[in-house]
PDB file of N, CA and C in Angstrom:
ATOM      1  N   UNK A   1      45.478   0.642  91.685  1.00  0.00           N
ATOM      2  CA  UNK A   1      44.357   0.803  90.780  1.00  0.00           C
ATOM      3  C   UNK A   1      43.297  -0.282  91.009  1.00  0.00           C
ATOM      4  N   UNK A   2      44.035  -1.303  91.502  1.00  0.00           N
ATOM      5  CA  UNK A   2      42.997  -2.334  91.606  1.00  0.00           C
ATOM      6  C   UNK A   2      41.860  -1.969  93.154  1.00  0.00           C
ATOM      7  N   UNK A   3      42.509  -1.457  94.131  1.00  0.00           N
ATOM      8  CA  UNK A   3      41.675  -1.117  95.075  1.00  0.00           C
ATOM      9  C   UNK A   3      40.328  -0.732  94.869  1.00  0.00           C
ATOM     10  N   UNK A   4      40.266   0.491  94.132  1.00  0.00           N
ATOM     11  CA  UNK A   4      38.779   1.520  94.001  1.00  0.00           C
ATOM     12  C   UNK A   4      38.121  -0.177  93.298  1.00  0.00           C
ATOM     13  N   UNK A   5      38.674  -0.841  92.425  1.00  0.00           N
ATOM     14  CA  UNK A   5      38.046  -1.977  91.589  1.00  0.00           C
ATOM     15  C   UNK A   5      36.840  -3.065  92.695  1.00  0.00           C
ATOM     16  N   UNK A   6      38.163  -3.448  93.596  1.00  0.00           N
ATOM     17  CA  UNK A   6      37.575  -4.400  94.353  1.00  0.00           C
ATOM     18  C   UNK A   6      36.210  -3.371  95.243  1.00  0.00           C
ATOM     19  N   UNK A   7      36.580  -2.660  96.011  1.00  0.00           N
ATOM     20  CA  UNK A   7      35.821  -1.832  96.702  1.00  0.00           C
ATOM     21  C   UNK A   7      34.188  -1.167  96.194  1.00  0.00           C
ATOM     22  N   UNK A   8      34.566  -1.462  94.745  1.00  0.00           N
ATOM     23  CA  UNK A   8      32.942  -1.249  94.133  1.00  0.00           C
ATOM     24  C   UNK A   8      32.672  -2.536  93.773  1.00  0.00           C
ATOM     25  N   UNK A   9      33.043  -3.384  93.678  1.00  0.00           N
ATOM     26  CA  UNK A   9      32.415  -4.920  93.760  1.00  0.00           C
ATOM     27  C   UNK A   9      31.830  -5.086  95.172  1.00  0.00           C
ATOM     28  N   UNK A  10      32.758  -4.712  96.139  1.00  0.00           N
ATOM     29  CA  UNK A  10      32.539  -5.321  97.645  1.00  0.00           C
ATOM     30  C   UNK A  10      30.754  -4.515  97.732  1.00  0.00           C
ATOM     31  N   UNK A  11      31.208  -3.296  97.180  1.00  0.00           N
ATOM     32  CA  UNK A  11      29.850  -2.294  97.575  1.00  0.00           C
ATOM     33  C   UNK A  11      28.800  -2.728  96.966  1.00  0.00           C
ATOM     34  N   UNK A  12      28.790  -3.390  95.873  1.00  0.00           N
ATOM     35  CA  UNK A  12      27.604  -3.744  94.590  1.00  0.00           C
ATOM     36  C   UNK A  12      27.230  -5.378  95.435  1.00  0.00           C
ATOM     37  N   UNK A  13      28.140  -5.967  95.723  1.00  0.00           N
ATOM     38  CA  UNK A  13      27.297  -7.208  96.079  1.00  0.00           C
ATOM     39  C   UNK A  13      26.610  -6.758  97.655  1.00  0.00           C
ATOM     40  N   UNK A  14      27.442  -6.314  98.759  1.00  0.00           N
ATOM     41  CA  UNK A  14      26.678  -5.804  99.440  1.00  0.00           C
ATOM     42  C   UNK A  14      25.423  -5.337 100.010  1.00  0.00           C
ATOM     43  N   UNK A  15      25.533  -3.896  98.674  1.00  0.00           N
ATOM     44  CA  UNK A  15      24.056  -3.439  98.701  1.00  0.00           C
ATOM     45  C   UNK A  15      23.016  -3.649  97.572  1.00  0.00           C
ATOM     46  N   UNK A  16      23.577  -3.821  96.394  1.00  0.00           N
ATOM     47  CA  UNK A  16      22.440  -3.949  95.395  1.00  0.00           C
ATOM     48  C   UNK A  16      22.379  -5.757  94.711  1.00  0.00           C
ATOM     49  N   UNK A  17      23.511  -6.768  94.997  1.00  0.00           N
ATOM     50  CA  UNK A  17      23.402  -7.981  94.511  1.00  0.00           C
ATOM     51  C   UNK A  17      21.753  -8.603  94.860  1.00  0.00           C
ATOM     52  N   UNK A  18      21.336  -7.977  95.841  1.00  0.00           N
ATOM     53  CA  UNK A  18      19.589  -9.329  96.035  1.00  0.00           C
ATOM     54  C   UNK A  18      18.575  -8.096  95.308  1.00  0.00           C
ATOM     55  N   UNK A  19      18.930  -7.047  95.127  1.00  0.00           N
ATOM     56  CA  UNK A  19      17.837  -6.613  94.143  1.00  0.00           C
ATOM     57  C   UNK A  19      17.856  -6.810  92.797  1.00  0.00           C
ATOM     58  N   UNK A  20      19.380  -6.756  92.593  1.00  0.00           N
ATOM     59  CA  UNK A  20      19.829  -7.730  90.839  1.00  0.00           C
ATOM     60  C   UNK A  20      19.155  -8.802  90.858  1.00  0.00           C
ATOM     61  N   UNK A  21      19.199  -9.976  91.314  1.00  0.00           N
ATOM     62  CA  UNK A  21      18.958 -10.842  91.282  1.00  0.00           C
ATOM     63  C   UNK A  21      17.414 -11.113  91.541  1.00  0.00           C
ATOM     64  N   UNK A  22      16.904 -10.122  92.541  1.00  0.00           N
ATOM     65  CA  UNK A  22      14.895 -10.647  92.002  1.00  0.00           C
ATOM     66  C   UNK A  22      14.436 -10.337  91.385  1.00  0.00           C
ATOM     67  N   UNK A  23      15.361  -8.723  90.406  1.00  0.00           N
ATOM     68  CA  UNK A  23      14.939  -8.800  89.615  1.00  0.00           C
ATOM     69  C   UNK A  23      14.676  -9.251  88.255  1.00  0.00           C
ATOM     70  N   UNK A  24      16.167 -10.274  87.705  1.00  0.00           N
ATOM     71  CA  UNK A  24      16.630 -10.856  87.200  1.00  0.00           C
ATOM     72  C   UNK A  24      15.790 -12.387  87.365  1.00  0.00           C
ATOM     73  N   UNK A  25      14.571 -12.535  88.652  1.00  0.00           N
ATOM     74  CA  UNK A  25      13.703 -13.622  89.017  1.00  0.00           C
ATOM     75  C   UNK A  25      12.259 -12.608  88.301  1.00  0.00           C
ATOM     76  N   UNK A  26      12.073 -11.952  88.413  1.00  0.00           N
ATOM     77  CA  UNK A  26      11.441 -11.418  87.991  1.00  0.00           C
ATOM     78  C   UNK A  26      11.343 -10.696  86.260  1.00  0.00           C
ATOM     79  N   UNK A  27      12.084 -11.213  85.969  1.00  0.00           N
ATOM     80  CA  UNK A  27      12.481 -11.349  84.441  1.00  0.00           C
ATOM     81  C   UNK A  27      12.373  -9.524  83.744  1.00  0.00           C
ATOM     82  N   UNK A  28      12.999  -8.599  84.692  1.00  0.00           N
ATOM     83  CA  UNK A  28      13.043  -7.011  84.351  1.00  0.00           C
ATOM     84  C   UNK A  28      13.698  -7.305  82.594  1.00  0.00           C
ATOM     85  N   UNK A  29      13.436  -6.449  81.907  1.00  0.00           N
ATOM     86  CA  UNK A  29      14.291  -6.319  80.762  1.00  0.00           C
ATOM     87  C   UNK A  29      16.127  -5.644  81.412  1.00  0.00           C
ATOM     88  N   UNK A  30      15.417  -4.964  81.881  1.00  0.00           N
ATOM     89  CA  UNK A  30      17.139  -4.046  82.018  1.00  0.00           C
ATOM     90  C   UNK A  30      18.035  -5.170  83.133  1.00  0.00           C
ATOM     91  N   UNK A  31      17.870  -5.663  84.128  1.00  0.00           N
ATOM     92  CA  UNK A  31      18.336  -6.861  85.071  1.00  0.00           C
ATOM     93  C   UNK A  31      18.791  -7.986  83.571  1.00  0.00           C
ATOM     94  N   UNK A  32      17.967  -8.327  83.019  1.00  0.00           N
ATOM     95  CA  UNK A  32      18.603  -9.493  81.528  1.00  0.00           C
ATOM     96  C   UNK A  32      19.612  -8.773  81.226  1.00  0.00           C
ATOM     97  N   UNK A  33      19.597  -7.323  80.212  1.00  0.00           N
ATOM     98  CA  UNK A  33      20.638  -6.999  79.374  1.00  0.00           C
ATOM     99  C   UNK A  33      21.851  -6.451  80.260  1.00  0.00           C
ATOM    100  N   UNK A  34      21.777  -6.019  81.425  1.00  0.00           N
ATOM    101  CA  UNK A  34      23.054  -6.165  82.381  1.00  0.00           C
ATOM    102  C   UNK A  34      23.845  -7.327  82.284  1.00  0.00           C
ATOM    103  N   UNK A  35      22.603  -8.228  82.805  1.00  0.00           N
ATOM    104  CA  UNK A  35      23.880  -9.892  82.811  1.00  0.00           C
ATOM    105  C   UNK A  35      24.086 -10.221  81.493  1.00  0.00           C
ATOM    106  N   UNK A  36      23.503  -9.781  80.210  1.00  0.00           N
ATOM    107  CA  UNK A  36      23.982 -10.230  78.338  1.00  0.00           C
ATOM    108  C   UNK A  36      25.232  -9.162  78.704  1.00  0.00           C
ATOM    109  N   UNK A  37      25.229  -8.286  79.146  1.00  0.00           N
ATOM    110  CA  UNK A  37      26.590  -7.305  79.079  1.00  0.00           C
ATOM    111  C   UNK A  37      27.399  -8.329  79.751  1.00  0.00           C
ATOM    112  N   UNK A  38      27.103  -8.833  80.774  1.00  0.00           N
ATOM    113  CA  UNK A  38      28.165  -9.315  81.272  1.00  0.00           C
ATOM    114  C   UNK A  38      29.126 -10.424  81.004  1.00  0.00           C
ATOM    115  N   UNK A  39      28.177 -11.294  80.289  1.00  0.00           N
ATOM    116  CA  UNK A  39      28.431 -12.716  79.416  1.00  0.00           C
ATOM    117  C   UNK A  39      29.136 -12.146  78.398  1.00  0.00           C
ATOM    118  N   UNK A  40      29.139 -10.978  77.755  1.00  0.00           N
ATOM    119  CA  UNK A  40      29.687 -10.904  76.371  1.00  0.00           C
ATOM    120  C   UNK A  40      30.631  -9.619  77.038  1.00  0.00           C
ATOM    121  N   UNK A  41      30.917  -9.752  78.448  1.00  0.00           N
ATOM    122  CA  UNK A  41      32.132  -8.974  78.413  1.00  0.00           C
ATOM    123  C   UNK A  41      33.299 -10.150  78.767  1.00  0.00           C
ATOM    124  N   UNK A  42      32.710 -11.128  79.390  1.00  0.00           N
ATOM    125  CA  UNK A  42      33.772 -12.166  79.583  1.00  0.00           C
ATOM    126  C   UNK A  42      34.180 -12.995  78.552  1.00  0.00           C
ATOM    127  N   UNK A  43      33.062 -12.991  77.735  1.00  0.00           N
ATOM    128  CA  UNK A  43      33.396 -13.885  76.340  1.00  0.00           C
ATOM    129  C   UNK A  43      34.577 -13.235  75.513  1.00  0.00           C
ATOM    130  N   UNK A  44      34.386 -11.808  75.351  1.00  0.00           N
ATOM    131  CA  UNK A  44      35.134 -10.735  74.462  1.00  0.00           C
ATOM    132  C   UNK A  44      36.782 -10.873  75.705  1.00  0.00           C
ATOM    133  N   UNK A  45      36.709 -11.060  76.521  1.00  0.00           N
ATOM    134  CA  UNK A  45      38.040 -10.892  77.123  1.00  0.00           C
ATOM    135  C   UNK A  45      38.707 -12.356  77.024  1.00  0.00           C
ATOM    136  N   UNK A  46      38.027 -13.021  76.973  1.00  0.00           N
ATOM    137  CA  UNK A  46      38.796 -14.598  76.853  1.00  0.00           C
ATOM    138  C   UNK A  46      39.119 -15.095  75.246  1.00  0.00           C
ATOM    139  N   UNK A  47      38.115 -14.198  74.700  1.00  0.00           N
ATOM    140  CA  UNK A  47      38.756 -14.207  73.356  1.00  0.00           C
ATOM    141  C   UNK A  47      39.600 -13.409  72.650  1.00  0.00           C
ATOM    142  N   UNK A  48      39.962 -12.317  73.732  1.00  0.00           N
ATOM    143  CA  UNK A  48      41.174 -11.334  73.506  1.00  0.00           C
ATOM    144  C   UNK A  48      42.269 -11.935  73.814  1.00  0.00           C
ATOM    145  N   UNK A  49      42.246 -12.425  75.269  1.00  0.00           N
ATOM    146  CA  UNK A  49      43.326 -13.076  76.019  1.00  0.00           C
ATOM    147  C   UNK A  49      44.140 -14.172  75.183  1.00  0.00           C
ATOM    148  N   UNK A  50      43.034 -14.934  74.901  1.00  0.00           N
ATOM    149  CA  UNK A  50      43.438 -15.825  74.382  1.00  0.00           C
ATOM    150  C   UNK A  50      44.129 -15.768  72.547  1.00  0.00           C
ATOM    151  N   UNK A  51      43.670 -14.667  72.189  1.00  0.00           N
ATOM    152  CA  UNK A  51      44.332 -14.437  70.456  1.00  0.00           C
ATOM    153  C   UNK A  51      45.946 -14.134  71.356  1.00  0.00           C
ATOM    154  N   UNK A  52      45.908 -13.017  72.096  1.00  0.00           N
ATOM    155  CA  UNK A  52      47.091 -12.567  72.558  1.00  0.00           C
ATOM    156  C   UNK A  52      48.320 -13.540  73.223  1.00  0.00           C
ATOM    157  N   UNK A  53      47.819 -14.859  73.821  1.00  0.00           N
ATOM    158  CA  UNK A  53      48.651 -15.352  74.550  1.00  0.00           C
ATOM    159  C   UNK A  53      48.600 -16.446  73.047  1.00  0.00           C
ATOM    160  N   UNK A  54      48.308 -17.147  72.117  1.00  0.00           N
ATOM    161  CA  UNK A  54      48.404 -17.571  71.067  1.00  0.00           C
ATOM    162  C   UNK A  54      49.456 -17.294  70.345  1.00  0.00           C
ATOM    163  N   UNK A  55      48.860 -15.451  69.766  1.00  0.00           N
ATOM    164  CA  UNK A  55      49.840 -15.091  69.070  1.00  0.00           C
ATOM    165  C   UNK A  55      51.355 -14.777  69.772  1.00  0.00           C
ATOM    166  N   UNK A  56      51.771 -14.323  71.139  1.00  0.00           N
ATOM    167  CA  UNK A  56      52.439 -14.605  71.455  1.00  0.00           C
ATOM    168  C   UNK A  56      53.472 -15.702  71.797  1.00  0.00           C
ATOM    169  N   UNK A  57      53.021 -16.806  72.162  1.00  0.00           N
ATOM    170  CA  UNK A  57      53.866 -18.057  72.822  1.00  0.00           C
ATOM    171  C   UNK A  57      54.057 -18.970  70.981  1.00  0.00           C
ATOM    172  N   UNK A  58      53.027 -19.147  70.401  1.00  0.00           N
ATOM    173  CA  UNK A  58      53.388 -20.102  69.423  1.00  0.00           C
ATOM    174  C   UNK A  58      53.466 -19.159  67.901  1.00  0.00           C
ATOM    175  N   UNK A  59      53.526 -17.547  68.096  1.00  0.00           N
ATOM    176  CA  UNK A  59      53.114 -16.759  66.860  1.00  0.00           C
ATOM    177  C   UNK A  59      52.590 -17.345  65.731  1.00  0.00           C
ATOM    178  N   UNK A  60      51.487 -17.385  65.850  1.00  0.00           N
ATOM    179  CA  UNK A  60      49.930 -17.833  65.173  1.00  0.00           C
ATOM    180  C   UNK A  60      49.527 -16.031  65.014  1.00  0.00           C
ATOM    181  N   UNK A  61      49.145 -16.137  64.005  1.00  0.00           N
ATOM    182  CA  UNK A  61      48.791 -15.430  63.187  1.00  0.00           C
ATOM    183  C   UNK A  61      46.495 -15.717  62.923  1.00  0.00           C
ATOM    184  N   UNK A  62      45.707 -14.825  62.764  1.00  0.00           N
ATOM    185  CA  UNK A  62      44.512 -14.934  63.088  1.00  0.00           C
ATOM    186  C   UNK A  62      44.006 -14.211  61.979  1.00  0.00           C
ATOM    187  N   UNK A  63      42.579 -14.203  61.197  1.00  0.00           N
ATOM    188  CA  UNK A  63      41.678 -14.072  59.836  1.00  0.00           C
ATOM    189  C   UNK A  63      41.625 -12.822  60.888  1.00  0.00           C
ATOM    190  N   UNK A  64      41.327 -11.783  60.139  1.00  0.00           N
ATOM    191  CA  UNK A  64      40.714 -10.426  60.060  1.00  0.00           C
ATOM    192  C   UNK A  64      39.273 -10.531  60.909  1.00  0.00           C
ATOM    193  N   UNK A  65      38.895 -11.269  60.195  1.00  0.00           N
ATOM    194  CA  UNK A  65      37.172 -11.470  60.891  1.00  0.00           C
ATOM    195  C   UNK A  65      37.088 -11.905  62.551  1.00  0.00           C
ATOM    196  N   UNK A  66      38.284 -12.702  62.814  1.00  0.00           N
ATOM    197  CA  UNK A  66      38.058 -13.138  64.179  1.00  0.00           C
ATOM    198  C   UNK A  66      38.382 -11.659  65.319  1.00  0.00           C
ATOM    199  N   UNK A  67      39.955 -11.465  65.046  1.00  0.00           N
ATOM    200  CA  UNK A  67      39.764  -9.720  65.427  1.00  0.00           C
ATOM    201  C   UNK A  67      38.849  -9.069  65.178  1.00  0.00           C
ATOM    202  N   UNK A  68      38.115  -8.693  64.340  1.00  0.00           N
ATOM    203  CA  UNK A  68      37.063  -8.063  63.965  1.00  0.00           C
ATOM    204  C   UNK A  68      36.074  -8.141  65.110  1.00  0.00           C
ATOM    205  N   UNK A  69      35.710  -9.229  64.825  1.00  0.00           N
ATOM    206  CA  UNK A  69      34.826 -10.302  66.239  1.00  0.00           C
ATOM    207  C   UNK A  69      34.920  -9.800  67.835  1.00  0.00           C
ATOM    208  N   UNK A  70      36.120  -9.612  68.212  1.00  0.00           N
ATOM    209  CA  UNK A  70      36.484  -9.546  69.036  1.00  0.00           C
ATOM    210  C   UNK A  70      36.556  -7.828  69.098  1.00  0.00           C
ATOM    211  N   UNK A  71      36.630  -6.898  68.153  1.00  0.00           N
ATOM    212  CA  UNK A  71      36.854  -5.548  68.816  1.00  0.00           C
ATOM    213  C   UNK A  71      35.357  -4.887  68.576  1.00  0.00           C
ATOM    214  N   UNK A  72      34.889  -5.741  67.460  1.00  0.00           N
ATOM    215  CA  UNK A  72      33.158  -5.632  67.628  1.00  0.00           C
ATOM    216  C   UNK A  72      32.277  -5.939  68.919  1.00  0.00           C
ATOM    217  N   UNK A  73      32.724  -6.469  69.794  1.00  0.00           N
ATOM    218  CA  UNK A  73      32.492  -6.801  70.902  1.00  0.00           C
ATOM    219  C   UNK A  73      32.606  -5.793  71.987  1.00  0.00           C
ATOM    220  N   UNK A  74      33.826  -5.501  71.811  1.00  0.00           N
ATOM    221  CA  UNK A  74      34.267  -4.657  73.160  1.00  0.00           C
ATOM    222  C   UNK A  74      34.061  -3.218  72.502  1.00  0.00           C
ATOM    223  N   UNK A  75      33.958  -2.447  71.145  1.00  0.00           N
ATOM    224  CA  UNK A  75      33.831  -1.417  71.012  1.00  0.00           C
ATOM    225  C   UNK A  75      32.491  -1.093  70.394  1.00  0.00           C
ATOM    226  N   UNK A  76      31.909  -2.084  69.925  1.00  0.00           N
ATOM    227  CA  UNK A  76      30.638  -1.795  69.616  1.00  0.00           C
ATOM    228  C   UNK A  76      29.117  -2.383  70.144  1.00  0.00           C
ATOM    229  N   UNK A  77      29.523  -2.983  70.730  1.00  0.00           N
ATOM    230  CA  UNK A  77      28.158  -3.937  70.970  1.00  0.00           C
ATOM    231  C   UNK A  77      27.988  -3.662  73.096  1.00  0.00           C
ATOM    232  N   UNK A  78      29.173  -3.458  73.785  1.00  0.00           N
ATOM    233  CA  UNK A  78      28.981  -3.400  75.116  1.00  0.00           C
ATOM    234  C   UNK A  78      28.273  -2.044  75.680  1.00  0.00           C
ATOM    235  N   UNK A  79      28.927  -0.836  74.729  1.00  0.00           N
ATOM    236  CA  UNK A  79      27.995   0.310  74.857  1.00  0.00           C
ATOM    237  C   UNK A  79      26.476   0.446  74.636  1.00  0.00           C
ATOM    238  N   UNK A  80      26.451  -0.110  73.072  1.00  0.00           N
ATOM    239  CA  UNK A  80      24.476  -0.098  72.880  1.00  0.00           C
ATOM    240  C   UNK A  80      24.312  -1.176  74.001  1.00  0.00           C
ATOM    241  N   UNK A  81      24.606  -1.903  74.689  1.00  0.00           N
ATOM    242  CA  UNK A  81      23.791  -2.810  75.577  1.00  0.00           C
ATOM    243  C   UNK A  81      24.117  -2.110  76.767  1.00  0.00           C
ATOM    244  N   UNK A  82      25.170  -0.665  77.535  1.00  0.00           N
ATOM    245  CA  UNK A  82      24.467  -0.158  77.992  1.00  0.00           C
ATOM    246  C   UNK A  82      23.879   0.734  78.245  1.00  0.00           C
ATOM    247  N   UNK A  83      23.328   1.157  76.688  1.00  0.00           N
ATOM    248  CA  UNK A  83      22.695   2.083  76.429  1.00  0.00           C
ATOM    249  C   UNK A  83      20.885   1.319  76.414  1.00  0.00           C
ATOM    250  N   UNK A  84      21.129   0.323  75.776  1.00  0.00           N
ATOM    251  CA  UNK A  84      19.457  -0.307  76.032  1.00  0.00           C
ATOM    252  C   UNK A  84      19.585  -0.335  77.767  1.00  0.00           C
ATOM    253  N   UNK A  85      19.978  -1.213  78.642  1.00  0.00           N
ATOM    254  CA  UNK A  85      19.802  -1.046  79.903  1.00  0.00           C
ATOM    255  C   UNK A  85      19.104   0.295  80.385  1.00  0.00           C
ATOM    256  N   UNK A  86      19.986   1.092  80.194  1.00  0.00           N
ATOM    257  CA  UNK A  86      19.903   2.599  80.814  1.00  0.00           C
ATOM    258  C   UNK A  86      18.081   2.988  80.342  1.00  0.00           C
ATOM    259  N   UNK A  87      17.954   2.874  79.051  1.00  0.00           N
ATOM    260  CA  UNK A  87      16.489   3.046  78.719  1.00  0.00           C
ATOM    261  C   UNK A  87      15.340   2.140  79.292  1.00  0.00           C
ATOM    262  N   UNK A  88      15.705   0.900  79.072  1.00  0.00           N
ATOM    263  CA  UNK A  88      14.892   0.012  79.819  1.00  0.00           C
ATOM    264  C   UNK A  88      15.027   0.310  81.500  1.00  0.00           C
ATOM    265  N   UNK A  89      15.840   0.893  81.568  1.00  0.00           N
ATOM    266  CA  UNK A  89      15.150   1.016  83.607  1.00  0.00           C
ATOM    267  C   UNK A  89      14.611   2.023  83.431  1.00  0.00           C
ATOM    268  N   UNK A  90      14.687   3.303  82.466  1.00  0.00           N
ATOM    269  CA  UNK A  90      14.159   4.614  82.931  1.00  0.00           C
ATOM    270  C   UNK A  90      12.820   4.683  82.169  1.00  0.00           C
ATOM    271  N   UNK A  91      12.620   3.533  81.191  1.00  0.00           N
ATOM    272  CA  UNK A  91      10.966   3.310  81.050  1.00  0.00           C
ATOM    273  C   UNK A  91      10.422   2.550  81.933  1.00  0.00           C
ATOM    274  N   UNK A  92      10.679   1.747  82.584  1.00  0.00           N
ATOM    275  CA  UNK A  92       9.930   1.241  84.169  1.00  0.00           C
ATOM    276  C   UNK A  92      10.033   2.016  84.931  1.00  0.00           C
ATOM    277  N   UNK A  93      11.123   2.786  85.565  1.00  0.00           N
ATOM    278  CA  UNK A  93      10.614   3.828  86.371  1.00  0.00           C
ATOM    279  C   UNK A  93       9.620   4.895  86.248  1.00  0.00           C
ATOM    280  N   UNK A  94       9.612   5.244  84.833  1.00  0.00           N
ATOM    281  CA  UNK A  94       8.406   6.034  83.760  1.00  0.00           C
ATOM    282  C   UNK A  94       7.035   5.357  84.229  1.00  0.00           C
ATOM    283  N   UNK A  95       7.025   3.903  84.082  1.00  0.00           N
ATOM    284  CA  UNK A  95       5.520   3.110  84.407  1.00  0.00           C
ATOM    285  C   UNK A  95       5.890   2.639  85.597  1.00  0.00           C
ATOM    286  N   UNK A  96       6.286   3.065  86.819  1.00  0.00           N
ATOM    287  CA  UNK A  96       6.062   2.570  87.934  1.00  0.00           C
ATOM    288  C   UNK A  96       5.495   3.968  88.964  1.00  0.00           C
ATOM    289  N   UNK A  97       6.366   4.850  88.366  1.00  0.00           N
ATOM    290  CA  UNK A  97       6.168   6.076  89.196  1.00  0.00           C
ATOM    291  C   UNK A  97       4.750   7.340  88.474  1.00  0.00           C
ATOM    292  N   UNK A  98       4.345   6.493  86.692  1.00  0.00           N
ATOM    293  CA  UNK A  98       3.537   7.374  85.940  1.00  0.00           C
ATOM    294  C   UNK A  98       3.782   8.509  85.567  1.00  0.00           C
ATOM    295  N   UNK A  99       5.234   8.750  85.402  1.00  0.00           N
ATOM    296  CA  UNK A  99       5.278   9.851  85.032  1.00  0.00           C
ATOM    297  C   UNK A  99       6.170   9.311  83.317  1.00  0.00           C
TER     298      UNK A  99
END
């Protein structure tokens, strides 16, 4: 399972990593909220990981709100960001191409 994983990384830095990135120099809206997706997908996994290996090894027990926190993250907030992305490129392509 991990194969197809690596193999679209290998392909994304490859071919599209230096257009991410000028455009991301070029301050695109949709290039920003890609990399905010990305920051708050690693944040949301290290703060999963970490409740889990917590509550496991020393069973610690965690407030409602911090779970909360954490599935608000991964089930609500990673989709609308890439759902803004998706709009923000297809209104620049809208004003680049005029249609």
């Amino acid at each position: 399972i991990l194969l197809p994983i690596v193999w679209m990384l290998v392909h994304f830095i490859r071919n599209h990593a230096g257009t991410f990135f000028r455009e991301l120099r070029n301050k695109e809206g949709h290039a920003i909220t890609i990399l905010v997706f990305f920051v708050v997908m690693v944040v949301s996994k290290c703060i999963d990981r970490s409740l889990n290996v917590l509550t496991e090894l020393y069973g610690m027990h965690f407030t409602d709100s911090l779970v909360a926190l954490q599935l608000a993250q991964e089930e609500c907030l990673l989709p609308i960001l890439i759902i803004i992305a998706s709009w923000q490129y297809m209104q620049r392509r809208k004003w680049l191409t005029g249609f």
